[in-house]
C-alpha atoms as a PDB file:
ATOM      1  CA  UNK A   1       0.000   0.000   0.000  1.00  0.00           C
ATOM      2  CA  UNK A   2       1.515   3.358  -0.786  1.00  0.00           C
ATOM      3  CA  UNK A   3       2.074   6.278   1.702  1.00  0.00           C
ATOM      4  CA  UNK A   4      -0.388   8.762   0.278  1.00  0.00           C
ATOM      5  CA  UNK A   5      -3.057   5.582   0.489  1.00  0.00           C
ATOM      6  CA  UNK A   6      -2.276   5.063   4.178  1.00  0.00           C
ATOM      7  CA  UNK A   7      -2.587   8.698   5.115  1.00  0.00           C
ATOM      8  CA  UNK A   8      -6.201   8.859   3.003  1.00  0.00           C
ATOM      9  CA  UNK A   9      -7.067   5.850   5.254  1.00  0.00           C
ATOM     10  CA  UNK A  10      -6.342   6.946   8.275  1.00  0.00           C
ATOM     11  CA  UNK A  11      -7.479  10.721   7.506  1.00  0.00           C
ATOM     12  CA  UNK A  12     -11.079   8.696   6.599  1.00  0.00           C
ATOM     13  CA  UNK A  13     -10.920   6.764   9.884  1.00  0.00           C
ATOM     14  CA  UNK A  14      -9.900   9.526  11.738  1.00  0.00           C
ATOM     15  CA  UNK A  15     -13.200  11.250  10.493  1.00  0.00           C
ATOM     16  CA  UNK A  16     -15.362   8.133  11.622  1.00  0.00           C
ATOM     17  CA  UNK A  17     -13.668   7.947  15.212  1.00  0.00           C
ATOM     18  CA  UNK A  18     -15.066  11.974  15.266  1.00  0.00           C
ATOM     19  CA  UNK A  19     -18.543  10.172  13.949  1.00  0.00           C
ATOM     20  CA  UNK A  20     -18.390   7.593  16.977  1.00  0.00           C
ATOM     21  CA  UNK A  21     -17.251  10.169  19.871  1.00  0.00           C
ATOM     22  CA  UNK A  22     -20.141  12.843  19.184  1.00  0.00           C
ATOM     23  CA  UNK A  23     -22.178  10.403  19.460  1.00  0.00           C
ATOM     24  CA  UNK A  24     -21.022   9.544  22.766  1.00  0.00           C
ATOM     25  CA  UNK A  25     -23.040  12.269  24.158  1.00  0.00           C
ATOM     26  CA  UNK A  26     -25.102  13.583  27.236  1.00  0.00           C
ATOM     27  CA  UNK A  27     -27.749  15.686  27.039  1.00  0.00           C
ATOM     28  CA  UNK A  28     -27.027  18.726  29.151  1.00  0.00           C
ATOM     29  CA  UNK A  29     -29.541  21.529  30.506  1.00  0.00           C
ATOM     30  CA  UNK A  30     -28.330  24.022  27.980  1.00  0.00           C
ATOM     31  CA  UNK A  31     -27.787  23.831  24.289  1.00  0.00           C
ATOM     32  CA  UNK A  32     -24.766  22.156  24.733  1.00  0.00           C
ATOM     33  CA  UNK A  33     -24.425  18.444  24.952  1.00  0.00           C
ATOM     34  CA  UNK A  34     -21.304  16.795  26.965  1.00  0.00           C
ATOM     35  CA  UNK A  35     -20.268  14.213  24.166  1.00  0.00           C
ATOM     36  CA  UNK A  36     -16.306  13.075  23.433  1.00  0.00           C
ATOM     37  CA  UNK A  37     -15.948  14.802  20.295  1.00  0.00           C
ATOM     38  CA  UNK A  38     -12.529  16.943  21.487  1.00  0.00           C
ATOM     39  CA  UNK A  39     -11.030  13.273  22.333  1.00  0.00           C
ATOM     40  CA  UNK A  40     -11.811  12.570  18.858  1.00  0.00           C
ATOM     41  CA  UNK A  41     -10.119  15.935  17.731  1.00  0.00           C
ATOM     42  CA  UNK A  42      -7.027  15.526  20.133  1.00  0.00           C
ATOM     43  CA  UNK A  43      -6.596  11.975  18.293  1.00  0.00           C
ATOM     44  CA  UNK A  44      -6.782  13.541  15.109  1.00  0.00           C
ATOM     45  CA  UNK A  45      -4.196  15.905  15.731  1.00  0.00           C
ATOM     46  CA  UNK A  46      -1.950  13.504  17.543  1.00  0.00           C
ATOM     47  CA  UNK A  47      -1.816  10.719  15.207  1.00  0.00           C
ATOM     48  CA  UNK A  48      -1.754  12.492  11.744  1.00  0.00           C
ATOM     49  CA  UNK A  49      -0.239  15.153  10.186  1.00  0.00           C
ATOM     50  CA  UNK A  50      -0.771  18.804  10.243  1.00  0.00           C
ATOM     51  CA  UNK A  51      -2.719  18.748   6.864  1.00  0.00           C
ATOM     52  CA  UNK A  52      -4.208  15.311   7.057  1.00  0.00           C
ATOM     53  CA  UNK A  53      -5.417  16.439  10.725  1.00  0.00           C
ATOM     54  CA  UNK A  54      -7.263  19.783   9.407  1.00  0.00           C
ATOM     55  CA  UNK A  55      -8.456  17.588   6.512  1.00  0.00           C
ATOM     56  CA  UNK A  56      -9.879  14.808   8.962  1.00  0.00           C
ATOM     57  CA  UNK A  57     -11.910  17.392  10.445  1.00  0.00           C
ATOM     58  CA  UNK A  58     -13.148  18.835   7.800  1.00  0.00           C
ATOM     59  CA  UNK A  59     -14.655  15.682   5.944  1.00  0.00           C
ATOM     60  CA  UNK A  60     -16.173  14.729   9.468  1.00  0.00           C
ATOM     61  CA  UNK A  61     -17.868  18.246   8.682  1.00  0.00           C
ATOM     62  CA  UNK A  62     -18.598  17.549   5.293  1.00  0.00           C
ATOM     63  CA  UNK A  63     -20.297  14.700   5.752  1.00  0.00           C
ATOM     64  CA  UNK A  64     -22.620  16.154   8.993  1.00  0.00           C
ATOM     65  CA  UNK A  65     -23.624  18.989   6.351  1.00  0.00           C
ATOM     66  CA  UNK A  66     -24.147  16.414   3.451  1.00  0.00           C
ATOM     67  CA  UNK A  67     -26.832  15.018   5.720  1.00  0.00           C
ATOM     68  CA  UNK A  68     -24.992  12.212   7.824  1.00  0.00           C
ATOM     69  CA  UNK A  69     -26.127  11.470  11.341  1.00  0.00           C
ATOM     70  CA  UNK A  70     -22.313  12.480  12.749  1.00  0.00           C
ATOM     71  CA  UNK A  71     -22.952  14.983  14.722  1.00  0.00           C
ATOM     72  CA  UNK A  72     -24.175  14.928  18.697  1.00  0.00           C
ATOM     73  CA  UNK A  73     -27.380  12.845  19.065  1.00  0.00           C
ATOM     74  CA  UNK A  74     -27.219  11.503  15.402  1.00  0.00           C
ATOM     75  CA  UNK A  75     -27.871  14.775  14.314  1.00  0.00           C
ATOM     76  CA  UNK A  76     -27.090  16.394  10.927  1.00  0.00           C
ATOM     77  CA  UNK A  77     -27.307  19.312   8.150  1.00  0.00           C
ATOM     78  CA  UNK A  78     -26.674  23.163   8.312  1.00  0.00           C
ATOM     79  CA  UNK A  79     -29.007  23.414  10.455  1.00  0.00           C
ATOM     80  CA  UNK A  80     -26.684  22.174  12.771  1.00  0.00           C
ATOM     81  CA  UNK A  81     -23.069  23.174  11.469  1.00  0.00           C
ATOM     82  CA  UNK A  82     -24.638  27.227  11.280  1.00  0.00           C
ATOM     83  CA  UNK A  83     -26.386  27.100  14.605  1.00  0.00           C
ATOM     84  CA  UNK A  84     -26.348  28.045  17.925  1.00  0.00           C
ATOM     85  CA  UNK A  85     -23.274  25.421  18.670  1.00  0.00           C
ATOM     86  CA  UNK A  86     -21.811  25.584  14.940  1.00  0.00           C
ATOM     87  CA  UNK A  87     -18.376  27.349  16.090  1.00  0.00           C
ATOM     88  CA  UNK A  88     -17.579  25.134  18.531  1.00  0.00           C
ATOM     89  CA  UNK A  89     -17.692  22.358  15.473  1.00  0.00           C
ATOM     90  CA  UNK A  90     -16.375  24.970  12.784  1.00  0.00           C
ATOM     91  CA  UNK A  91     -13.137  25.255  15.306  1.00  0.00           C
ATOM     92  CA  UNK A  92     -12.372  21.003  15.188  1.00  0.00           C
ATOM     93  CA  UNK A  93     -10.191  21.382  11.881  1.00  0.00           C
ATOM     94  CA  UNK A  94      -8.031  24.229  13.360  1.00  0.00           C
ATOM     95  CA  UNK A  95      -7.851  22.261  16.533  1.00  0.00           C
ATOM     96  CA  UNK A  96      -7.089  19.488  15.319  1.00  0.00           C
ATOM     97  CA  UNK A  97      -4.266  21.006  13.015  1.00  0.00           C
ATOM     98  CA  UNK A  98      -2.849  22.850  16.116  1.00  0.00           C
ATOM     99  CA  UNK A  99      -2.097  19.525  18.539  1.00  0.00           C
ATOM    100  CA  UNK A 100      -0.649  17.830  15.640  1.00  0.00           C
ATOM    101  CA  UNK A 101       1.948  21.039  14.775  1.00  0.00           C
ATOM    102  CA  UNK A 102       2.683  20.843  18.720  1.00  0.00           C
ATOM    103  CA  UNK A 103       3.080  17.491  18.892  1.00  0.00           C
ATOM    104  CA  UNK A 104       5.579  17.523  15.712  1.00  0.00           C
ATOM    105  CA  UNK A 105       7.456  20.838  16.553  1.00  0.00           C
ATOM    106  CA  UNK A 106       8.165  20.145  20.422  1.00  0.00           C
ATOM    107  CA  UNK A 107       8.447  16.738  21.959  1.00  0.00           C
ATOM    108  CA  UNK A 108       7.880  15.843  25.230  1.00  0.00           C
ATOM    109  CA  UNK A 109       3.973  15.063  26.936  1.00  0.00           C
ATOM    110  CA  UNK A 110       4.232  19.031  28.119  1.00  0.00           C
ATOM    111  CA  UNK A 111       4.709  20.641  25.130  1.00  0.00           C
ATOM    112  CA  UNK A 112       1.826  18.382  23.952  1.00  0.00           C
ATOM    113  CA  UNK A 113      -0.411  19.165  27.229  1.00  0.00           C
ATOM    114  CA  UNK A 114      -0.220  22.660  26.326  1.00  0.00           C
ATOM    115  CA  UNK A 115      -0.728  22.570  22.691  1.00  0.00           C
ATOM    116  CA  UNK A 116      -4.281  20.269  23.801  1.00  0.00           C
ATOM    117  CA  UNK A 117      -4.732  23.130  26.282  1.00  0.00           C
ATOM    118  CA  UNK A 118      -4.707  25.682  23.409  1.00  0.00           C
ATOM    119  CA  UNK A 119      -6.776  23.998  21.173  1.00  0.00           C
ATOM    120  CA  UNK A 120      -9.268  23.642  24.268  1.00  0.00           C
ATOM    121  CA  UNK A 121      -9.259  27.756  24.502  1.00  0.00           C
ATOM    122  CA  UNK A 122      -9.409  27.928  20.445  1.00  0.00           C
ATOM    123  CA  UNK A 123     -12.647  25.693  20.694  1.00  0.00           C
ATOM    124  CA  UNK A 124     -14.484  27.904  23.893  1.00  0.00           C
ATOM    125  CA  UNK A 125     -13.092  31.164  22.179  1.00  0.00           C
ATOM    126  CA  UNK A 126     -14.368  30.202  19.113  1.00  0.00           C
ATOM    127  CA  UNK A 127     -17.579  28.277  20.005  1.00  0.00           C
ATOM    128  CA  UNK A 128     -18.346  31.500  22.319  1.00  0.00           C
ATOM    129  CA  UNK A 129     -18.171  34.221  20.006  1.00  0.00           C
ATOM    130  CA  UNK A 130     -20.091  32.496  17.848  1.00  0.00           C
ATOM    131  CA  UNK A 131     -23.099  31.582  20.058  1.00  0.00           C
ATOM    132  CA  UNK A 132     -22.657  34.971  21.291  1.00  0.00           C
ATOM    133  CA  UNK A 133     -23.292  36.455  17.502  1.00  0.00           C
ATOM    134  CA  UNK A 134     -25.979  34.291  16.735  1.00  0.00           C
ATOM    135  CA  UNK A 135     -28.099  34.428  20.274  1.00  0.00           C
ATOM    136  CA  UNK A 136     -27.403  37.427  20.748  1.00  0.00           C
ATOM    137  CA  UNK A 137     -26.085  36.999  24.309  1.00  0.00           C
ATOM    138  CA  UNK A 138     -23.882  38.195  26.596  1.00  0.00           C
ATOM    139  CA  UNK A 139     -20.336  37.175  27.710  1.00  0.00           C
ATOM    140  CA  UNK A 140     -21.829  36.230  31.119  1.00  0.00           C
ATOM    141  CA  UNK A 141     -24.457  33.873  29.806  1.00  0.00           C
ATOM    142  CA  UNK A 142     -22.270  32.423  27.110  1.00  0.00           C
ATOM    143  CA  UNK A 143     -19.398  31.337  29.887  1.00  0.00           C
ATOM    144  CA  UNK A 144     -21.961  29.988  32.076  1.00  0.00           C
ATOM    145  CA  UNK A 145     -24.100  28.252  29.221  1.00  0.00           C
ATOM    146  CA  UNK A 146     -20.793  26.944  27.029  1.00  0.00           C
ATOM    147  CA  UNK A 147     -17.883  27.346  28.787  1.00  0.00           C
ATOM    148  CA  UNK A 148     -17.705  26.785  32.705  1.00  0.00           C
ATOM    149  CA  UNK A 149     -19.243  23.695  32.507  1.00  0.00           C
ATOM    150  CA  UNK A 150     -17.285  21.739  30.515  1.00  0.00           C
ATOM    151  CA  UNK A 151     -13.702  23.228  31.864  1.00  0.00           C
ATOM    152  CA  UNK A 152     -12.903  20.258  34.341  1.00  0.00           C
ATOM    153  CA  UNK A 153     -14.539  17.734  31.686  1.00  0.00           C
ATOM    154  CA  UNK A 154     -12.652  18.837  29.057  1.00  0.00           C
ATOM    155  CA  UNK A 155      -9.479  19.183  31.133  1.00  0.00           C
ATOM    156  CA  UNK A 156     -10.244  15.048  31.756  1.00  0.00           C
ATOM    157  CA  UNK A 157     -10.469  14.529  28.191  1.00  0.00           C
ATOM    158  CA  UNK A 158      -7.357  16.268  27.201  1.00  0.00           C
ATOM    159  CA  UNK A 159      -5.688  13.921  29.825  1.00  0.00           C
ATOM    160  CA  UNK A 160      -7.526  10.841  28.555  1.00  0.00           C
ATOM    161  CA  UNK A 161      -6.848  11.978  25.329  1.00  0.00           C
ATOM    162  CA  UNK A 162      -2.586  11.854  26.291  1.00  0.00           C
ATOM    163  CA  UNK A 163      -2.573   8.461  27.725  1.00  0.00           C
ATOM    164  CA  UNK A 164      -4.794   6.716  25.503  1.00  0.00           C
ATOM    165  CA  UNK A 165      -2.141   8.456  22.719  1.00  0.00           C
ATOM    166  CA  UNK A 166       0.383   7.132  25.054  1.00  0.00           C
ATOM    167  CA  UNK A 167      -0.661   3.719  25.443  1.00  0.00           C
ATOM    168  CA  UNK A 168      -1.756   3.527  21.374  1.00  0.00           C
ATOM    169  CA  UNK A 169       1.809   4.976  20.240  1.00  0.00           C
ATOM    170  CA  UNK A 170       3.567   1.702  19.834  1.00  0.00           C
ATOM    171  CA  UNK A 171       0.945  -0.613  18.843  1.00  0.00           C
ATOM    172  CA  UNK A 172       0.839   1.365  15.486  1.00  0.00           C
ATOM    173  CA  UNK A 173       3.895   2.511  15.056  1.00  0.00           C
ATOM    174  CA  UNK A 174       4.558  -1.412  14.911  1.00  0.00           C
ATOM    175  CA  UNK A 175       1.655  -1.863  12.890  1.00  0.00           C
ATOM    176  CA  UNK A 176      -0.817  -3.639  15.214  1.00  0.00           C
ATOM    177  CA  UNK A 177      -3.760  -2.303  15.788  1.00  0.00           C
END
């Protein structure tokens, strides 16, 4: 099998591990459901390159908006992707593309903490902004609604997200999965 198949492969399976994750999701009192889609994301971003990692993302995006069940709850469609939530998805692709160029450019399980860390404050900066603009809400309500929540959650799935990396490192690099 030739590199550029491998990487298309994994760039596709990367995309259905996203598919699997969201829909690993509680319902939460607000708009925003607790699901494992940033473990997906981290993932992403660890385990394939830069480009392949911001293209992973974006087909798992693609295929929500072409009408695919992917999305928290099995949902779907632009209805979805340009919603309330929508930046917090829109954000996975530069996320995802920003742990993998941290993981590359510095080793070491810090440098990679804090490259998951600023993905984590890419996806509430982004995802808040944009439910800000399109509910036209406050700062207040947004952290409450979006953000504080989900901080020591999140914080566990950046963690989970390292060792599971950890743990998953040598089986592939040998080729077992």
């Amino acid at each position: 099998m030739s590199e550029k198949t491998k990487k298309l492969t994994t760039c596709a399976l990367m995309a259905a591990l996203m598919a699997v994750c969201s829909q690993i999701a509680i319902p939460l009192p607000g708009r925003v459901p607790l699901t494992l889609s940033l473990v997906g994301v981290y993932l992403t971003g660890i385990f394939l390159e830069p480009g392949w990692a911001l293209a992973s993302q974006c087909v798992y995006l693609a295929l929500g908006l072409c009408g695919l069940p992917v999305y928290a709850g099995f949902s779907s469609g632009a209805g979805v992707l340009f919603g309330l939530t929508g930046g917090y998805l829109f954000i996975f692709p530069v996320m995802a593309w920003v742990t993998s160029v941290s993981c590359r450019r510095f080793r070491g399980i810090i440098p990679l903490a804090l490259g998951l860390l600023l993905s984590l404050l890419l996806c509430y900066g982004a995802g808040s902004l944009w439910y800000m603009a399109l509910g036209k809400v406050g700062l207040r309500e947004t952290l409450v609604s979006c953000v504080l929540p989900f901080v020591p959650l999140d914080i566990c799935k950046a963690v989970f997200a390292l060792v599971l990396a950890q743990r998953m490192k040598k089986p592939l690099a040998l080729g077992k999965f």
